[in-house]
N, C-alpha and C. Protein backbone atom coordinates (compact mmCIF):
# COMPACT_ATOMS: atom_id res chain seq x y z
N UNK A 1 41.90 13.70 213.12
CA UNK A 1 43.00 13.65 214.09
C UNK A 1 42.38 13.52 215.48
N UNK A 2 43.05 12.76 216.23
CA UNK A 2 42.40 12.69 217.87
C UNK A 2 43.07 13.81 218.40
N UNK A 3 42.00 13.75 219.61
CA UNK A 3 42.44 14.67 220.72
C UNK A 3 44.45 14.51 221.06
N UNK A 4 44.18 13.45 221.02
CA UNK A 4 46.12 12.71 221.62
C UNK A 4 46.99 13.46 220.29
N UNK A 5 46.83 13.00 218.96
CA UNK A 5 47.35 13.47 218.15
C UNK A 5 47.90 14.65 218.35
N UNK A 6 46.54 15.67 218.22
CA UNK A 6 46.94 16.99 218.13
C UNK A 6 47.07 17.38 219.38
N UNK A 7 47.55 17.07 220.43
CA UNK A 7 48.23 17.59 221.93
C UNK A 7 49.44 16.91 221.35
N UNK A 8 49.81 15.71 221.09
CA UNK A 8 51.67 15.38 220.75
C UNK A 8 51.94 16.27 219.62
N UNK A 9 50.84 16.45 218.75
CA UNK A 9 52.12 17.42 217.67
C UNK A 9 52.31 18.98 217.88
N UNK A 10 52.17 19.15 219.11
CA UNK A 10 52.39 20.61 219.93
C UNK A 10 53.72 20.20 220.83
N UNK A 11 53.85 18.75 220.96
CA UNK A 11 55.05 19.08 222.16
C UNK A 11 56.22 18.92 221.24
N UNK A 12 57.04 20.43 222.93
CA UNK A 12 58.23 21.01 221.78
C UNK A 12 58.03 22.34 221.82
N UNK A 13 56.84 22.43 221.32
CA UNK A 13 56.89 24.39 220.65
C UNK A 13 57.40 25.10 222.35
N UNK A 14 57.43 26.29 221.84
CA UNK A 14 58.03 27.14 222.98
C UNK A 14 56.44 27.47 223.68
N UNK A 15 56.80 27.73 225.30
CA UNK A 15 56.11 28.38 226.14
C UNK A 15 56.22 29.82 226.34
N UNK A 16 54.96 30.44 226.07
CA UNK A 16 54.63 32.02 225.65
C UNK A 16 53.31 32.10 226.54
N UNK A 17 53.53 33.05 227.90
CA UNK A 17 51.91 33.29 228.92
C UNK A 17 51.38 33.97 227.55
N UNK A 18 49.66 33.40 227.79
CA UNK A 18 48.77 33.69 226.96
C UNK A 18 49.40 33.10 225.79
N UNK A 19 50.22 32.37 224.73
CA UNK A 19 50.47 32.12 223.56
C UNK A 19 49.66 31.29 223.26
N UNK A 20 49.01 31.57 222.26
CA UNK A 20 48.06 30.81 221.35
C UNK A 20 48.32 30.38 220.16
N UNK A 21 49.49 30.57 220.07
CA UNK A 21 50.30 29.18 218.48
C UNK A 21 50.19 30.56 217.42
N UNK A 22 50.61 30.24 216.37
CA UNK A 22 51.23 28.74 216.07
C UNK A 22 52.17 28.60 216.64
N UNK A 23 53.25 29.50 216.74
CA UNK A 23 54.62 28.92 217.55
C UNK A 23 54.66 28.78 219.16
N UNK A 24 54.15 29.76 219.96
CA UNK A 24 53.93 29.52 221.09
C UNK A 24 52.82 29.62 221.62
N UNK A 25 53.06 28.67 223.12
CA UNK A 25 51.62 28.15 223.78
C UNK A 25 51.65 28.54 225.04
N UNK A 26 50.69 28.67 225.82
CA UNK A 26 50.55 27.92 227.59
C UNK A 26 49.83 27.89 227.41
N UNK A 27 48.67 26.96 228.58
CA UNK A 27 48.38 26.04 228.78
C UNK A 27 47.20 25.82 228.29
N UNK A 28 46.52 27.00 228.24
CA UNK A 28 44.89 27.41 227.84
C UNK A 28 45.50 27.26 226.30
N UNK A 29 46.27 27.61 226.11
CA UNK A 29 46.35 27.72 224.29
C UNK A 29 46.81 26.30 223.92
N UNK A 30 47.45 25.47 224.80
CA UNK A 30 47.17 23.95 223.94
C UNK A 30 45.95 23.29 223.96
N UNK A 31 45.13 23.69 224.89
CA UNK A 31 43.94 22.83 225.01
C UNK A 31 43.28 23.49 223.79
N UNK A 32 42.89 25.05 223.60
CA UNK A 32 42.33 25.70 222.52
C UNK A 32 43.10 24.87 221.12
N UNK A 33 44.03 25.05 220.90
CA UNK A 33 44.57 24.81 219.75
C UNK A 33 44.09 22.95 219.32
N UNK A 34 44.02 22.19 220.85
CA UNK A 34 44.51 20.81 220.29
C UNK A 34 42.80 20.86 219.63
N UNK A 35 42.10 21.50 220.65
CA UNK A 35 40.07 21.74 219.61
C UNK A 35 40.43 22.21 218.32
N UNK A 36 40.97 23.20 218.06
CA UNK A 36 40.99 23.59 216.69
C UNK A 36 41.62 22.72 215.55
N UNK A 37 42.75 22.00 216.17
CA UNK A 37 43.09 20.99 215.05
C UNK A 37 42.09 20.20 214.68
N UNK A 38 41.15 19.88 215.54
CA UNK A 38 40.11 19.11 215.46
C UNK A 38 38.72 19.68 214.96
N UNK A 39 38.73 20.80 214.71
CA UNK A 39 37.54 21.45 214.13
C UNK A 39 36.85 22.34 214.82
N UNK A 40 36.86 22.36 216.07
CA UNK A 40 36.30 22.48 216.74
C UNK A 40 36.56 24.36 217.74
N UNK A 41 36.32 25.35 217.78
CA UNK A 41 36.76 26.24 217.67
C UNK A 41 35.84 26.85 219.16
N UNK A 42 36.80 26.96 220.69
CA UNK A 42 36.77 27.05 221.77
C UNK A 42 36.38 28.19 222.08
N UNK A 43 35.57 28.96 223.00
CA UNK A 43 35.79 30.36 223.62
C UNK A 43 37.19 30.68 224.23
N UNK A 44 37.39 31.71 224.29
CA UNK A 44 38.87 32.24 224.64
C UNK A 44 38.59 33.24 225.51
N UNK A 45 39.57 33.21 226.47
CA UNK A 45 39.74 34.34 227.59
C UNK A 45 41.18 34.34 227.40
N UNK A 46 42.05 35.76 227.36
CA UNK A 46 43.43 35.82 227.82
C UNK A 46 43.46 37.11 228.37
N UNK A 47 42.67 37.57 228.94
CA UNK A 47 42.82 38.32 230.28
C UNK A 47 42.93 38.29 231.69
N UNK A 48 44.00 37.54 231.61
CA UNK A 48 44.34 36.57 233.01
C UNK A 48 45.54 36.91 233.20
N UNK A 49 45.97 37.31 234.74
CA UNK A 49 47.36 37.32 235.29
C UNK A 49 48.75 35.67 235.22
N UNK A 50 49.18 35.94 236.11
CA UNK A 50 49.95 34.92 236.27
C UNK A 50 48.87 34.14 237.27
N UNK A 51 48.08 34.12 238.04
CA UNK A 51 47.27 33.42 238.63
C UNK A 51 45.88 33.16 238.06
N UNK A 52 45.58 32.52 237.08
CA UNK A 52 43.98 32.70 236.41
C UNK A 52 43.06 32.28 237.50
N UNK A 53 43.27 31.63 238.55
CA UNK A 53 42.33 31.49 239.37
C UNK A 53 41.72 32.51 239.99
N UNK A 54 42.31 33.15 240.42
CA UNK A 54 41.85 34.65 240.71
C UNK A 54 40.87 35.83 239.50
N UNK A 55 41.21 34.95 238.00
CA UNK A 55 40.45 35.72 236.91
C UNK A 55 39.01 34.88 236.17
N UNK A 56 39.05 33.74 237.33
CA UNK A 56 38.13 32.77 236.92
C UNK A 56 38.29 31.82 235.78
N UNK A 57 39.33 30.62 236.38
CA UNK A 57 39.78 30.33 235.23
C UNK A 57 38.72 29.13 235.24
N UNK A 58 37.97 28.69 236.04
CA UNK A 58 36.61 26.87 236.39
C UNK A 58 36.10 28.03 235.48
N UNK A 59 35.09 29.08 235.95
CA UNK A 59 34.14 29.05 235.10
C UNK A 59 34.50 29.30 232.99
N UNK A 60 35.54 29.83 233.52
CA UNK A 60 36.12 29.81 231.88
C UNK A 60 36.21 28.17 231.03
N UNK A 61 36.87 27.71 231.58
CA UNK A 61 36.86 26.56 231.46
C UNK A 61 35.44 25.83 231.09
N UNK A 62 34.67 25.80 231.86
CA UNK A 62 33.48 25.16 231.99
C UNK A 62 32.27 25.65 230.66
N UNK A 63 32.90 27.23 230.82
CA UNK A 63 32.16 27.70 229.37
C UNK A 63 32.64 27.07 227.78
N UNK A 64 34.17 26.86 227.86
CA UNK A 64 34.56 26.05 226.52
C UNK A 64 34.28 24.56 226.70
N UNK A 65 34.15 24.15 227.85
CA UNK A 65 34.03 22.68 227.58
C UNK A 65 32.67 21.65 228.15
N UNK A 66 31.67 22.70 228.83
CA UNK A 66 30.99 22.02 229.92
C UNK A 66 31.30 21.87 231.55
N UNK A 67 30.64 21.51 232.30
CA UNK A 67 30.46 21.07 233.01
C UNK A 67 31.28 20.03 233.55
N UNK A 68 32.07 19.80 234.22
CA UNK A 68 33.29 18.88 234.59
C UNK A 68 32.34 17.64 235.44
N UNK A 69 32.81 16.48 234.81
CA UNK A 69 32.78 15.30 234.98
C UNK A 69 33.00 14.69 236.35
N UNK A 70 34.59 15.41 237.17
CA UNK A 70 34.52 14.90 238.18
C UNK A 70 35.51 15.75 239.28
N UNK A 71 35.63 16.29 240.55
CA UNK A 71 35.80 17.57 241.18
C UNK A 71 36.54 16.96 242.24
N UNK A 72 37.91 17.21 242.15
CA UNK A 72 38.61 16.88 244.06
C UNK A 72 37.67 16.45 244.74
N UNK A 73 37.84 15.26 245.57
CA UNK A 73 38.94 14.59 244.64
C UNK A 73 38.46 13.76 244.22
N UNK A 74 39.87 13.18 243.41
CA UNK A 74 39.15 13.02 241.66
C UNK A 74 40.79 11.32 241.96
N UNK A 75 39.86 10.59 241.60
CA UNK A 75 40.91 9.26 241.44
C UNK A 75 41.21 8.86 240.32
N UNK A 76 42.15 7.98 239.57
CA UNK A 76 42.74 7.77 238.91
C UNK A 76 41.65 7.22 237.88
N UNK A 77 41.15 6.27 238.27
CA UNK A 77 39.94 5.26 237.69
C UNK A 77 38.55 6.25 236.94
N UNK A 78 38.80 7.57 237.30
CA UNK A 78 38.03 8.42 237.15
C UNK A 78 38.14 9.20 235.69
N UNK A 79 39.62 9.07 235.12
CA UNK A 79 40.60 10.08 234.52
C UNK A 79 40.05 9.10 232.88
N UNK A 80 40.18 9.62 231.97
CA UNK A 80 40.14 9.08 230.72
C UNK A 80 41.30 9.56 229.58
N UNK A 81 41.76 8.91 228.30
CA UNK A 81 42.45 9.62 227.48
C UNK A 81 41.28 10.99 226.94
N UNK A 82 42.09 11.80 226.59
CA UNK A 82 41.36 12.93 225.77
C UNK A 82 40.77 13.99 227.01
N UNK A 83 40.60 13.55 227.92
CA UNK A 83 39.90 14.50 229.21
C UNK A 83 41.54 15.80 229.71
N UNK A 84 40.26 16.55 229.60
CA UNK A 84 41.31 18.33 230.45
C UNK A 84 41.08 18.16 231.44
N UNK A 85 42.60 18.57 231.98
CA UNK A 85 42.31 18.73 233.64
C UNK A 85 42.55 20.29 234.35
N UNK A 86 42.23 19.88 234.87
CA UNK A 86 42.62 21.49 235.85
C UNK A 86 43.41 20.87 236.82
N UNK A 87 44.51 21.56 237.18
CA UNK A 87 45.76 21.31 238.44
C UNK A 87 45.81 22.36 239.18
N UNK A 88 46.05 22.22 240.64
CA UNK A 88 46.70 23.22 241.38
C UNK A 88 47.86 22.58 241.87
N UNK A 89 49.05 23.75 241.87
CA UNK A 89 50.23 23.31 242.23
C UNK A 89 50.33 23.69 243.69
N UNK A 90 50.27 24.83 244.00
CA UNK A 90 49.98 25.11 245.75
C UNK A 90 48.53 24.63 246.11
N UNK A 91 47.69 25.78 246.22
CA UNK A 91 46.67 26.10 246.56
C UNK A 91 45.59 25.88 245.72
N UNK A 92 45.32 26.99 244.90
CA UNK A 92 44.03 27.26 244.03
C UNK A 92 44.62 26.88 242.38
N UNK A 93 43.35 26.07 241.84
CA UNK A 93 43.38 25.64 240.40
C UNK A 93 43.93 26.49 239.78
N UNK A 94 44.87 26.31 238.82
CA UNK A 94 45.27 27.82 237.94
C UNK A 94 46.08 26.84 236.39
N UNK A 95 46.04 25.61 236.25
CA UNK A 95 46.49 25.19 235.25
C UNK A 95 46.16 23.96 234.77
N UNK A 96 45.62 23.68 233.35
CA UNK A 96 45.29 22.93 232.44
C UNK A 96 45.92 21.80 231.45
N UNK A 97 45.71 20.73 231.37
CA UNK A 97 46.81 19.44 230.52
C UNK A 97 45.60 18.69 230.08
N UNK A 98 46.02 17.90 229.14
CA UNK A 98 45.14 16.99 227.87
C UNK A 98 46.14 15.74 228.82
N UNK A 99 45.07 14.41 229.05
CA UNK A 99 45.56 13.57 229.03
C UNK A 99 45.34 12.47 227.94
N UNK A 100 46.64 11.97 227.73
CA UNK A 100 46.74 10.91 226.99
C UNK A 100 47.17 9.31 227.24
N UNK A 101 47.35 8.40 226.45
CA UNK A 101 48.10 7.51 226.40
C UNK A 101 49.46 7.07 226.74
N UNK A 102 50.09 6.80 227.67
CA UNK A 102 51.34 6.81 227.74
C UNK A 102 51.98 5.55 227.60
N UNK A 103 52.72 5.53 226.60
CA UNK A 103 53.45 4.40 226.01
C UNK A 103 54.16 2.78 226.72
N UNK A 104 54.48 3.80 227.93
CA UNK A 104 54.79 2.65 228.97
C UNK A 104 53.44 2.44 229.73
N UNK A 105 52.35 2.55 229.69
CA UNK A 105 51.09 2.19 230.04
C UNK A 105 50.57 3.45 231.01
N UNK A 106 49.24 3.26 231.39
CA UNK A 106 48.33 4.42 232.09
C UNK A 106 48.65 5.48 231.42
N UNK A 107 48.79 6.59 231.85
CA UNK A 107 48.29 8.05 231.44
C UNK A 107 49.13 9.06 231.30
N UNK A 108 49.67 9.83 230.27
CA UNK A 108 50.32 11.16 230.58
C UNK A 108 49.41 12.32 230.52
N UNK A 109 50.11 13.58 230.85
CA UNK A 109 49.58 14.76 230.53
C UNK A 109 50.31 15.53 229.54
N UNK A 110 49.71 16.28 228.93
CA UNK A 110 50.51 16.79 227.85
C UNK A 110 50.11 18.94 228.14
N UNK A 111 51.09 18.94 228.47
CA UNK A 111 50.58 21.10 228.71
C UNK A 111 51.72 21.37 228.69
N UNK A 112 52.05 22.71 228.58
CA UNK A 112 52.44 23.88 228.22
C UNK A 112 53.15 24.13 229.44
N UNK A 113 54.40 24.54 229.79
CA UNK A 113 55.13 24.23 230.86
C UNK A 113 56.44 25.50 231.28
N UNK A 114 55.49 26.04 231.76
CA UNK A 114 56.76 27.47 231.84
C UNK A 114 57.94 27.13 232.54
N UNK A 115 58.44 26.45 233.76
CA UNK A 115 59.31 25.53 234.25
C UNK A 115 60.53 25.45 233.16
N UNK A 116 59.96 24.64 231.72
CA UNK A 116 61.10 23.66 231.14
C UNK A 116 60.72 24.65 229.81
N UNK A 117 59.83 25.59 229.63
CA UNK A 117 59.59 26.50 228.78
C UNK A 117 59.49 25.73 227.25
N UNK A 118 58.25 24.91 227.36
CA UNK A 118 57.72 24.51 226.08
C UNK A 118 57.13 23.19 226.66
N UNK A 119 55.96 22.92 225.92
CA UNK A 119 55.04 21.78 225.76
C UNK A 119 55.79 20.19 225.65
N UNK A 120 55.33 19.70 227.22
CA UNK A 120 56.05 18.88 227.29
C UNK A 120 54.82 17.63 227.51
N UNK A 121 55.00 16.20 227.53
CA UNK A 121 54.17 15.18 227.94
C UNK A 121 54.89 14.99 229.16
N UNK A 122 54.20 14.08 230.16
CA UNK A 122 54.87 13.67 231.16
C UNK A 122 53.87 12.72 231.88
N UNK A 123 54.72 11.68 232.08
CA UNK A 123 53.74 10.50 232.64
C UNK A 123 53.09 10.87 233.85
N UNK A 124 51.86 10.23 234.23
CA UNK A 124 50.90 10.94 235.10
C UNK A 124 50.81 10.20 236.44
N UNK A 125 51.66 10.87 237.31
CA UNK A 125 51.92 10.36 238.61
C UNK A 125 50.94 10.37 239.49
N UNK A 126 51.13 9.96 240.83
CA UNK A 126 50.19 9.68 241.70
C UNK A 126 49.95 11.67 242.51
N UNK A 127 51.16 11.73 242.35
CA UNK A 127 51.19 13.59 242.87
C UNK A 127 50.37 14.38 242.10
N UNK A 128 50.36 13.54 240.79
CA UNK A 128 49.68 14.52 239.92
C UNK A 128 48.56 14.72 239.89
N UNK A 129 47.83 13.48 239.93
CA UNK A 129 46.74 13.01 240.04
C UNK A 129 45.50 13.88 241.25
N UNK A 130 46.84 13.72 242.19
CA UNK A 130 46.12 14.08 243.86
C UNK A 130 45.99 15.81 243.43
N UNK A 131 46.78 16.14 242.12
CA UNK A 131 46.66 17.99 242.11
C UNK A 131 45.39 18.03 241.12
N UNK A 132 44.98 17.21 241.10
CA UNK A 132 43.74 17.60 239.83
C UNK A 132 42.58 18.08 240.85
N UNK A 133 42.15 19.15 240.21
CA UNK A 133 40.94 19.66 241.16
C UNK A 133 39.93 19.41 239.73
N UNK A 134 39.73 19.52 238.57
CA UNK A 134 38.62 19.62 237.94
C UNK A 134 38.62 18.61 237.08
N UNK A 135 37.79 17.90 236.52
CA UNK A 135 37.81 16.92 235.03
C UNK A 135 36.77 16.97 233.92
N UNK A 136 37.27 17.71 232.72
CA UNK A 136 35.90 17.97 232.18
C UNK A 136 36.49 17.00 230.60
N UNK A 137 35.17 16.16 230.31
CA UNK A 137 35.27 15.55 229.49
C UNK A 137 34.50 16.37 228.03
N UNK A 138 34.78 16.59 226.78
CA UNK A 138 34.18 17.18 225.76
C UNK A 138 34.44 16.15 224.17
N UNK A 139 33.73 15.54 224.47
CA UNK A 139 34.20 14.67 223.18
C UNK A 139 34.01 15.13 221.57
N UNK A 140 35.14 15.31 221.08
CA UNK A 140 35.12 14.97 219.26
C UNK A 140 33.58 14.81 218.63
């Protein structure tokens, strides 16, 4: 199964802080889970507030996946299918999405979405783009 696969057959499930499946997720737990469909079995932290940036969520990150590829800012041409991102919505990094393929062409993201409360895709805008602070590539 690809990376894309197993991030679409998560969207849908319900959004649960810290949920790590099977039924519910955020955001760290789809990226964990979409590795595990794939074999592949992640370090885990869920001792994190509502702000993981503040609980170190780069270096967490960086421990399950490496070393990030490419760091604010980060352009479009830069971005690949299968690559995690890190987003900040205000200020400081605090949330994670699998990008994929998007049907009408270029790129969605696929995460865990307390907002609309469950794992949603969503085509990958230019706003979005400009919120990516981290890009770490870990291939299959």
């Amino acid at each position: 199964m690809s990376l894309t696969d197993a991030a679409r057959s998560l969207v849908g499930k319900p959004f649960r802080h810290r949920g790590r499946g099977p039924t519910y997720f955020d955001c760290a737990g789809v990226v964990k889970e979409v590795y595990r469909l794939n074999g592949q079995i992640l370090p885990d932290f869920l001792l994190y507030g509502r702000e993981p940036h503040d609980d170190g969520l780069i270096p967490r990150v960086t421990e399950a996946l490496g070393e990030p590829v490419a760091v604010a800012p980060v352009r479009v041409d830069q971005l690949q299918v299968g690559d995690v991102v890190v987003s900040r919505f205000a200020v400081q990094p605090h949330h994670v999405a699998i990008l994929c393929d998007y049907f009408l062409g270029g790129l969605s993201r696929i995460h865990a979405c307390g907002h609309n409360g469950r794992v949603i895709e969503q085509r990958l805008s230019p706003d979005m783009v400009d919120q990516i602070t981290h890009v770490f590539r870990r291939p299959l």
